[in-house]
Protein backbone atom coordinates (compact mmCIF):
# COMPACT_ATOMS: atom_id res chain seq x y z
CA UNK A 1 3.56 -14.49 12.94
CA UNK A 2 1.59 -11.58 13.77
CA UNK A 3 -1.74 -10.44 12.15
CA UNK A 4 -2.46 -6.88 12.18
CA UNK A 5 -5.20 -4.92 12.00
CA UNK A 6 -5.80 -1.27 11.32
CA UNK A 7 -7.19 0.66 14.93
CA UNK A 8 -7.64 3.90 14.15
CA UNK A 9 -9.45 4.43 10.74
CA UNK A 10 -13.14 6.46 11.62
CA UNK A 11 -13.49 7.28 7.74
CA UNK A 12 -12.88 3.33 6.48
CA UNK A 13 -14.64 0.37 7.22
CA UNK A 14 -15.15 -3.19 5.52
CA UNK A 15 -18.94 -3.90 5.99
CA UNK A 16 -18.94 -7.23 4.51
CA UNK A 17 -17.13 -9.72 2.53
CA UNK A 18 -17.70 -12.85 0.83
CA UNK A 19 -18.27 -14.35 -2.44
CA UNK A 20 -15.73 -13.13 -3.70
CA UNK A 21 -16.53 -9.77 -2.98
CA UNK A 22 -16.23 -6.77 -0.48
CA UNK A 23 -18.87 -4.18 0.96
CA UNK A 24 -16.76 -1.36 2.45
CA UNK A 25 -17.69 2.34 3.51
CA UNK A 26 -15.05 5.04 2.67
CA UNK A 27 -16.09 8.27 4.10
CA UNK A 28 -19.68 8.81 3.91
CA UNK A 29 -19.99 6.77 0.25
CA UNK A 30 -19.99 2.81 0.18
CA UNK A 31 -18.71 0.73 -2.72
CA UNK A 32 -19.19 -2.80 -3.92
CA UNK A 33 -15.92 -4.19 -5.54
CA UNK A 34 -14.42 -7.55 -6.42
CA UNK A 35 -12.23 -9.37 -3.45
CA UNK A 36 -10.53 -12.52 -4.93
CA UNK A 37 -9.64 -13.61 -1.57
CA UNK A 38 -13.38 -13.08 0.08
CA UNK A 39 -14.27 -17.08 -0.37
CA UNK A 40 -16.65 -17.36 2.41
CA UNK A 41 -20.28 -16.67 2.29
CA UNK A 42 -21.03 -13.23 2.56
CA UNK A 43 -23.16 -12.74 5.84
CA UNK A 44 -25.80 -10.07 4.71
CA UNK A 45 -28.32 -10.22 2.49
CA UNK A 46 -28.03 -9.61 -1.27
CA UNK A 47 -30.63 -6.98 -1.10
CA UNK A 48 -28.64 -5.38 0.91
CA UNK A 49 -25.40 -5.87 -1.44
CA UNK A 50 -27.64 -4.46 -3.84
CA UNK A 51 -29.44 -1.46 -2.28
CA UNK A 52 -26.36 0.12 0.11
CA UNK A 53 -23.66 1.03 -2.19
CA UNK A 54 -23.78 4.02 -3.46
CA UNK A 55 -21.15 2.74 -6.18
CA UNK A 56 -20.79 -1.31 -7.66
CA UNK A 57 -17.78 -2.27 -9.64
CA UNK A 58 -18.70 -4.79 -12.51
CA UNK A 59 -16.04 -6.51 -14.18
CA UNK A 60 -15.44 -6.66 -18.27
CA UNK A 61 -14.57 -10.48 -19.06
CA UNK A 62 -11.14 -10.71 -20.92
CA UNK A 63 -10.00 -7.29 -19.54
CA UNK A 64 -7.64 -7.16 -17.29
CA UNK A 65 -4.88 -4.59 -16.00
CA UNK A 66 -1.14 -4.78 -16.54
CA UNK A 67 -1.28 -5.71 -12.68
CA UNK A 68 -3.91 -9.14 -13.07
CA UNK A 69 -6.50 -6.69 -11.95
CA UNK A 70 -9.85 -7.33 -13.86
CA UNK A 71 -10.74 -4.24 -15.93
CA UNK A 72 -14.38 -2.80 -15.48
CA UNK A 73 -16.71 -0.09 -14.92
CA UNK A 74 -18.99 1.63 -11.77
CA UNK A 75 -22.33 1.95 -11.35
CA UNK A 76 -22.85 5.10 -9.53
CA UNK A 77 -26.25 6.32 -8.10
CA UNK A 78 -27.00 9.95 -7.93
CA UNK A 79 -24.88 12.05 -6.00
CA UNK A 80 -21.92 9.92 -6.24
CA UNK A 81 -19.12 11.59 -7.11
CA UNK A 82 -15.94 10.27 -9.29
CA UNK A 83 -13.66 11.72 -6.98
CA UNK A 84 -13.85 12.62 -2.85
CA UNK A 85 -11.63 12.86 0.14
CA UNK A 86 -10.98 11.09 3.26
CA UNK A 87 -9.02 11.69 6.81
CA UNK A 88 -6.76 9.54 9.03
CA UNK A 89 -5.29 10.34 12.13
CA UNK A 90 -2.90 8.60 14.11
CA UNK A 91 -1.21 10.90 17.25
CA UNK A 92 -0.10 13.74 15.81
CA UNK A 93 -0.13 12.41 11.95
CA UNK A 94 -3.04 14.04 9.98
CA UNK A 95 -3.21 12.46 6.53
CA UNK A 96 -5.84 13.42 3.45
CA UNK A 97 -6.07 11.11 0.80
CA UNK A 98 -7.89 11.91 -2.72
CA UNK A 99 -10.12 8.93 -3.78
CA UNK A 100 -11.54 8.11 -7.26
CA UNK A 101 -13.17 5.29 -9.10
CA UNK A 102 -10.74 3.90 -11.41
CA UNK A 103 -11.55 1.24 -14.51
CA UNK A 104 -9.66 -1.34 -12.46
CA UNK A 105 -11.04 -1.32 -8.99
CA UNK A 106 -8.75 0.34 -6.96
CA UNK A 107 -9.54 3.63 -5.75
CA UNK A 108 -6.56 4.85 -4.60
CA UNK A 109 -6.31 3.70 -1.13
CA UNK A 110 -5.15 0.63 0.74
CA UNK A 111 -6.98 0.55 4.11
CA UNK A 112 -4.73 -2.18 5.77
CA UNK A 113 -1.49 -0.48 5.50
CA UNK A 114 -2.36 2.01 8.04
CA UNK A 115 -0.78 -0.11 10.70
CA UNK A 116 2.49 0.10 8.66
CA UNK A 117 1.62 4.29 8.03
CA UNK A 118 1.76 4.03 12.08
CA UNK A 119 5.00 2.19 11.87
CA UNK A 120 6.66 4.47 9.98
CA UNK A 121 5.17 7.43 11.47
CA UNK A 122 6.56 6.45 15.26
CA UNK A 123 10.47 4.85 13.84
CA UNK A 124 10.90 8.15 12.11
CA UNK A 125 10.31 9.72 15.51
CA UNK A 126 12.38 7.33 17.29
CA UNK A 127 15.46 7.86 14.92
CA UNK A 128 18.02 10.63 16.57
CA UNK A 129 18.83 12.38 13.15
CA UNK A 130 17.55 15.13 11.65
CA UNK A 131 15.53 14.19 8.53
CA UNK A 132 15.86 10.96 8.04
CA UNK A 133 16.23 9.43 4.46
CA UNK A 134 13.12 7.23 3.32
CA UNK A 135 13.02 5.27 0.38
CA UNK A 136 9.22 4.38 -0.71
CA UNK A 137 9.02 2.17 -3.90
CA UNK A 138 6.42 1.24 -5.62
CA UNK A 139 4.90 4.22 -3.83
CA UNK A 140 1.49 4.43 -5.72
CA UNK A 141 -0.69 7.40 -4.34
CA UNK A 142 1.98 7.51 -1.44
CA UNK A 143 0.01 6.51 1.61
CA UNK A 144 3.68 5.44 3.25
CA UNK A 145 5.66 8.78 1.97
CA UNK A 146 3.31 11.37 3.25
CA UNK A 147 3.36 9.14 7.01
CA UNK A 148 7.01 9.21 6.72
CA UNK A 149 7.21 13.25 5.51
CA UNK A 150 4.22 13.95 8.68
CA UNK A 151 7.18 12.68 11.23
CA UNK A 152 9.53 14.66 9.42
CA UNK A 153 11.77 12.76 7.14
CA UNK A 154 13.23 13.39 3.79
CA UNK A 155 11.48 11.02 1.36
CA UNK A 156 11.66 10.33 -2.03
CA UNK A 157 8.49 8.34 -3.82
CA UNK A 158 9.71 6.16 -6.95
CA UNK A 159 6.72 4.86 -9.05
CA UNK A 160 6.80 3.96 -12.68
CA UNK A 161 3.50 5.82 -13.54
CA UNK A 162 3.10 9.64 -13.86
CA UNK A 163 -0.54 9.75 -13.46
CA UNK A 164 -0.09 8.10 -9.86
CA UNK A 165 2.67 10.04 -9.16
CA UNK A 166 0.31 13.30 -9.60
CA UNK A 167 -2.44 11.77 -7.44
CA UNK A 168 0.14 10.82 -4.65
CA UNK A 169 1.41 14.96 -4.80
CA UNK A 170 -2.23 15.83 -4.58
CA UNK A 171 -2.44 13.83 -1.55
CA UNK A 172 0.71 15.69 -0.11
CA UNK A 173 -1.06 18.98 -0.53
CA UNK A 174 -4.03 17.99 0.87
CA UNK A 175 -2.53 16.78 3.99
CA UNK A 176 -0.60 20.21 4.13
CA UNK A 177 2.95 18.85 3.62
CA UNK A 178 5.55 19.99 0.89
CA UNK A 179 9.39 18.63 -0.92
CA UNK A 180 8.26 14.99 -1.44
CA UNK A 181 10.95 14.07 -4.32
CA UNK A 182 8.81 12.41 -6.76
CA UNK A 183 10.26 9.99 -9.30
CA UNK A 184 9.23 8.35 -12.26
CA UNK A 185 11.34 5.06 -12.93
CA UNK A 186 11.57 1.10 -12.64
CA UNK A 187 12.66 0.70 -9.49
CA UNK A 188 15.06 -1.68 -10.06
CA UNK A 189 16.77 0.91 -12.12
CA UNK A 190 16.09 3.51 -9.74
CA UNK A 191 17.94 1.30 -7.07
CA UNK A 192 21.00 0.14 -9.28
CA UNK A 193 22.01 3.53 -9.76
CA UNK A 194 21.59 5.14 -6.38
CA UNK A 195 23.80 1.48 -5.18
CA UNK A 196 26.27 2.91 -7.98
CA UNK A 197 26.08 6.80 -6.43
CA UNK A 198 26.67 4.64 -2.66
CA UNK A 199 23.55 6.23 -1.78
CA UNK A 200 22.35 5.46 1.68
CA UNK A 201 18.65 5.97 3.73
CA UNK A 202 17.28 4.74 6.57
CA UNK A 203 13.84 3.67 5.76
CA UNK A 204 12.85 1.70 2.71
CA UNK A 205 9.58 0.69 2.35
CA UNK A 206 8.69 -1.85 -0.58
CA UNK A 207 5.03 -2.45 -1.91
CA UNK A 208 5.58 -4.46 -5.05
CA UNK A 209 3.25 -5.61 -7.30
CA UNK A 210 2.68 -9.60 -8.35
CA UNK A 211 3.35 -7.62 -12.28
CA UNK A 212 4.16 -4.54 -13.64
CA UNK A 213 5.63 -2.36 -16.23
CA UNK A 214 8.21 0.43 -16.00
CA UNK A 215 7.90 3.35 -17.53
CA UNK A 216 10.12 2.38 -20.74
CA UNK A 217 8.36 -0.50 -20.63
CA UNK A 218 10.52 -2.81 -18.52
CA UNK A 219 9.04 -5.76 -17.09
CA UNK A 220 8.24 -6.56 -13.26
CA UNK A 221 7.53 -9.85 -12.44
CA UNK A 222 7.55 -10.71 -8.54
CA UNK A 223 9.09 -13.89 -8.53
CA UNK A 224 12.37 -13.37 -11.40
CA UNK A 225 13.27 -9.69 -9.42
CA UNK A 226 12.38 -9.60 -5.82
CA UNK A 227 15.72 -11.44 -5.29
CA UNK A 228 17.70 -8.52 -6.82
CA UNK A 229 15.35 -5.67 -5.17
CA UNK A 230 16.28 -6.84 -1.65
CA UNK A 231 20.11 -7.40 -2.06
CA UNK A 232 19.94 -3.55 -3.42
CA UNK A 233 17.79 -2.41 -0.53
CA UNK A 234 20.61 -4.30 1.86
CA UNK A 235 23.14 -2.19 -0.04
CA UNK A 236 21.06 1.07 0.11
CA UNK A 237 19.84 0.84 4.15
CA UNK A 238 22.14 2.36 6.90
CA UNK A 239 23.54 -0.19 8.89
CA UNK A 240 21.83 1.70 12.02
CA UNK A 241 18.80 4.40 12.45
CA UNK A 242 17.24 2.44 9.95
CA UNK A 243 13.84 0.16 9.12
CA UNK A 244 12.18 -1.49 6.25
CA UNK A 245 9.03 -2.69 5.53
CA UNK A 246 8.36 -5.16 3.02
CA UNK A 247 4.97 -6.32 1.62
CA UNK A 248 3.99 -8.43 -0.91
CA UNK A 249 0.44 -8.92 -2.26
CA UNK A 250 0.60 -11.36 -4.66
CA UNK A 251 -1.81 -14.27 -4.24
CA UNK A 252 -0.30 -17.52 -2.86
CA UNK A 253 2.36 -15.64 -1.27
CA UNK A 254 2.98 -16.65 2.22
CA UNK A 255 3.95 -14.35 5.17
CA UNK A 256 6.79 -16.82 5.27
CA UNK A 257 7.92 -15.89 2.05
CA UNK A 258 8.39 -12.78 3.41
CA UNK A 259 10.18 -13.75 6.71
CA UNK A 260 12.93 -15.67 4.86
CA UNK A 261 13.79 -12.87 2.63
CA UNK A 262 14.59 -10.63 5.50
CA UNK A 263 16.64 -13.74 7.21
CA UNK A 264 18.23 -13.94 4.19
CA UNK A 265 18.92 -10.13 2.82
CA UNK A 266 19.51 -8.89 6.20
CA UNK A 267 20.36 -11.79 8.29
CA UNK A 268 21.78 -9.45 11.12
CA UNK A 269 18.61 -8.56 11.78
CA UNK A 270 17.13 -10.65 14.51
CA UNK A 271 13.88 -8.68 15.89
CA UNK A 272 12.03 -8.38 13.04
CA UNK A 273 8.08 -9.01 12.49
CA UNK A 274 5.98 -10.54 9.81
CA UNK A 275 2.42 -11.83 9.70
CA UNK A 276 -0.36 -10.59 7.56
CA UNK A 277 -2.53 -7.40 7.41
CA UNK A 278 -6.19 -7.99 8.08
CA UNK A 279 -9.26 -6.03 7.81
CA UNK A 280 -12.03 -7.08 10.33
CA UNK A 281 -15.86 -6.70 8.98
CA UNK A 282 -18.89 -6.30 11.00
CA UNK A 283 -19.60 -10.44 11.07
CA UNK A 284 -16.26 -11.10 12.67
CA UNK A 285 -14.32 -12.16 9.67
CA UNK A 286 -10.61 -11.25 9.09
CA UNK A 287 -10.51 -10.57 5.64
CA UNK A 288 -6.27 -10.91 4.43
CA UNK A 289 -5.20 -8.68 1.74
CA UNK A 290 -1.47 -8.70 2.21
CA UNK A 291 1.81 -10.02 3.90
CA UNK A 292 4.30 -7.86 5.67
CA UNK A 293 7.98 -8.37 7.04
CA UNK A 294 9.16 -5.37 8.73
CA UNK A 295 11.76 -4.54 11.38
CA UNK A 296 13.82 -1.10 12.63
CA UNK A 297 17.53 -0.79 13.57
């Protein structure tokens, strides 16, 4: 089991943790959010919890996302804007992401997955065919489609939300890159049919959520359809030229959970990795926020 942690972000980094909560610095603005899995002390003073951020995320009892995300609202001091823009480069891989404060705590980024944006970026690279097919589900804002469309592939970004799915093209532009195929669908149904058309790519990347909703409202729930999502993916990734990535971020989730659905989707595989990706504060803390399994063919 491997834990990894991001190397190369300049923009991004977690300042504190604990309590339940997370001090981090995005850019040149810092924000105080929730962190269900911050519970250790925190190691700086609440003053300084209380005077640094230049935005704090309160939560709304009884309000909570279709995701188990509290609902809530920002406090923003002066000169903090809703929405801003931040850079990260890996080799040759130059990626601009659009950040905003949204009512349930997320602001459109997920720091840790840059090791698996590096990933993708050098197996696309590696792979001897011109444009490559990627597969990125559950895409949200499409940190993992616009690494895999920087190294050249053909990718196409399924996520059951429109408004996301204009936030992730925004993020294309940005980082100067064009013909993402954007869809907006369940995935499962996404996958079924494309399994039906014998559809084949050679990097899938999954990010699903612990709950969610489709677009026509089906339901997501981690635990009744990750069993079905995999044996799709198995039917949908090339036998060779081919990787997937799979996280899960659902709390109580083991990075072994992870590991034995790749021994058991794609039990051919043998070097694969798993672990957990980790954020390391200023204290020394690893703070987890998700499991990975991941391996290339």
């Amino acid at each position: 089991m491997q834990l990894l942690q991001p190397q190369h972000w300049i923009e991004y980094e977690l300042i504190d943790s604990g309590e339940y909560e997370k001090l981090e610095r995005f850019g040149k603005y810092i924000i105080r959010r929730p962190e269900p899995q911050a519970v250790w002390r925190k190691s700086l003073p609440e003053k300084e919890w209380e005077d640094m951020p230049d935005a704090i995320f309160r939560r709304e009892k009884g309000k909570a996302s279709q995701d188990g995300n509290d609902k809530g609202v920002w406090t923003q001091k002066k000169g903090m804007p809703d929405q801003w823009f931040i850079n990260y480069k890996y080799k040759e891989m130059n990626l601009k992401f659009r950040l905003g404060l949204t009512s349930f705590k997320h602001v459109g980024i997920f720091p840790e997955q840059a090791e698996n944006w590096n990933f993708i970026y050098d197996t696309i690279k590696e792979i001897k065919i011109e444009e490559p097919k990627v597969l990125n589900l559950f895409a949200y804002t499409g940190g993992a489609s616009i690494a895999a469309k920087s190294a050249g592939a053909d990718v196409t970004h399924v996520d059951s939300v429109r408004q996301v799915i204009t936030w992730s093209r925004e993020n294309m532009e940005a980082s100067g890159l064009d013909n993402i195929r954007w869809i907006v669908e369940d995935a499962l149904k996404f996958c079924r049919r494309e399994v039906k058309r014998e559809k084949k790519y050679n990097g899938i990347i999954l990010d699903p959520p612990a709950y969610g909703r489709g677009p026509d409202g089906e339901k997501w729930i981690l635990e009744e359809n990750i069993a079905e999502l995999m044996e799709l993916c198995h039917e949908l990734l090339s036998e060779k030229d081919s990787f997937l990535i799979l996280n899960l971020y659902s709390m109580g989730f083991s990075a072994v959970i992870a590991e034995n659905l790749i021994k058991d989707y794609f039990p051919d595989v043998k070097n694969y990795q798993f672990g957990e990706l980790i954020v390391l504060e200023k204290s020394g803390k690893n703070l987890p926020l998700s499991v990975y399994a991941r391996f290339k063919k």
